[in-house]
N, C-alpha and C. Protein backbone atom coordinates (compact mmCIF):
# COMPACT_ATOMS: atom_id res chain seq x y z
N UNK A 1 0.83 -1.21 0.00
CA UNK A 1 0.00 0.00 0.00
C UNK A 1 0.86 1.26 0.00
N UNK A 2 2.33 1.68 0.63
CA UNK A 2 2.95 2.14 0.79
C UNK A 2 3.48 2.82 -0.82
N UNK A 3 3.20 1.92 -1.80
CA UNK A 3 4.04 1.97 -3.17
C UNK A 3 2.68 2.92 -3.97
N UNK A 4 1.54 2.95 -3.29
CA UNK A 4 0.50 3.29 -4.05
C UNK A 4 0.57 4.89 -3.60
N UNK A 5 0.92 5.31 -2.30
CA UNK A 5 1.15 6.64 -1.78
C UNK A 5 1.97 7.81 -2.92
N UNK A 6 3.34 6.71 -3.04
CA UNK A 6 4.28 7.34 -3.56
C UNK A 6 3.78 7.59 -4.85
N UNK A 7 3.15 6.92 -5.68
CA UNK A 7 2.62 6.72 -7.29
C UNK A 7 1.76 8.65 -7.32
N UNK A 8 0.86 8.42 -5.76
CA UNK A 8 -0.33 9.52 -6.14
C UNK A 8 -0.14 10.84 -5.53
N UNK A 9 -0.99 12.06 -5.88
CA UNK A 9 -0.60 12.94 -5.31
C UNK A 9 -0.51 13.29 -3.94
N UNK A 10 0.07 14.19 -2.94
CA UNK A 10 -0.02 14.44 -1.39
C UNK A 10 -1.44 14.18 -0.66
N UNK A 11 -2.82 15.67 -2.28
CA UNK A 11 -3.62 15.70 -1.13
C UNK A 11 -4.73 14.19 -1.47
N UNK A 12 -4.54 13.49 -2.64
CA UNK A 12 -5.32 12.86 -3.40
C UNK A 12 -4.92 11.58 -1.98
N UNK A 13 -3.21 11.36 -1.90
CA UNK A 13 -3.14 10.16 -0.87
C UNK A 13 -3.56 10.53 0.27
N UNK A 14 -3.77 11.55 0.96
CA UNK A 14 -4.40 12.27 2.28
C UNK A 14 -6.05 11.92 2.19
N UNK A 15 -6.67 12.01 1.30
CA UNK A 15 -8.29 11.48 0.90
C UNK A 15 -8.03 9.86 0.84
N UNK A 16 -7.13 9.01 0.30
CA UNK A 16 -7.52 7.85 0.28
C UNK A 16 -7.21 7.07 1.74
N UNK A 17 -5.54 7.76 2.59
CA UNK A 17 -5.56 7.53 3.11
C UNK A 17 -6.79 7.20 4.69
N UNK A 18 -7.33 8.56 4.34
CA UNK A 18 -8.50 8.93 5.58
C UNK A 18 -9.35 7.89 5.33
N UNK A 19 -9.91 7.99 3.86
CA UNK A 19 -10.69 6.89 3.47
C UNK A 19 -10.62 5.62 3.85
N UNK A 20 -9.33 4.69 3.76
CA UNK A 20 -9.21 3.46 3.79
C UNK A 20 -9.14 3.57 5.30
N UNK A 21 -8.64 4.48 6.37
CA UNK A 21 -8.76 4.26 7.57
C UNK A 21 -9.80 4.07 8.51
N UNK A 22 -10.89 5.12 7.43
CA UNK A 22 -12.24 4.90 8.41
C UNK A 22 -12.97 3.46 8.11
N UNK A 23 -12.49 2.84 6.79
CA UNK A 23 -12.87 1.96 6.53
C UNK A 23 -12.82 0.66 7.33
N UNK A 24 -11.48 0.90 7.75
CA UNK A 24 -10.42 -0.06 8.68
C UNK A 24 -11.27 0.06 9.83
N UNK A 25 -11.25 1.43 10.35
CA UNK A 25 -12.01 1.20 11.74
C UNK A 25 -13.16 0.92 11.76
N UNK A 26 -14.11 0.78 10.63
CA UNK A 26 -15.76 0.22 10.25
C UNK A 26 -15.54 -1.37 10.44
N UNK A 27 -14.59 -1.75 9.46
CA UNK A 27 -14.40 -3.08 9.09
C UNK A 27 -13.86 -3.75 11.07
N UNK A 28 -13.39 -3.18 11.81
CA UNK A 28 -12.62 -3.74 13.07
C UNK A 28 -13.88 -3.65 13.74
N UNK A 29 -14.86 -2.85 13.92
CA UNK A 29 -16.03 -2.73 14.66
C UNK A 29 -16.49 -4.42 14.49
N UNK A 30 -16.84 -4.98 13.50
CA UNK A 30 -17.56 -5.91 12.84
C UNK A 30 -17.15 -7.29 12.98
N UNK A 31 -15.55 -7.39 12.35
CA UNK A 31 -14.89 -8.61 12.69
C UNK A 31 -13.40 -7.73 13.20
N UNK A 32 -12.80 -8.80 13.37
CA UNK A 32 -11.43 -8.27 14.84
C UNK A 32 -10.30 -8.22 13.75
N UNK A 33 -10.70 -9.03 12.55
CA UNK A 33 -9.19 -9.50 11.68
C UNK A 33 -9.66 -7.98 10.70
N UNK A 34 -10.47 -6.88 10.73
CA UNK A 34 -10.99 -5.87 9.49
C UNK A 34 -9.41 -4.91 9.55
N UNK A 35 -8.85 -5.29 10.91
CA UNK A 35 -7.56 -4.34 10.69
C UNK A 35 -6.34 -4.76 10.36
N UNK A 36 -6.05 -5.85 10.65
CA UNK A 36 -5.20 -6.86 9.32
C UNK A 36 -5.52 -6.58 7.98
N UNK A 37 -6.44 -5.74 7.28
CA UNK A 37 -6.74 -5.81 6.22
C UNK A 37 -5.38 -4.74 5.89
């Protein structure tokens, strides 16, 4: 995921980042392994 940062822009990886995090913390609510993802 790290390689996908570098590819995109600052504020574009700052939106996906936030994105995939709230996702992470949706997905951990639900099952325990959503933050291994």
């Amino acid at each position: 995921m790290q390689d996908v940062r570098v590819m995109k822009p600052p504020l574009l990886s700052l939106i996906v980042e936030d994105a995939f995090g709230m996702v992470a913390k949706t997905s951990s609510r639900f099952s325990p392994k959503g933050c291994e993802m």
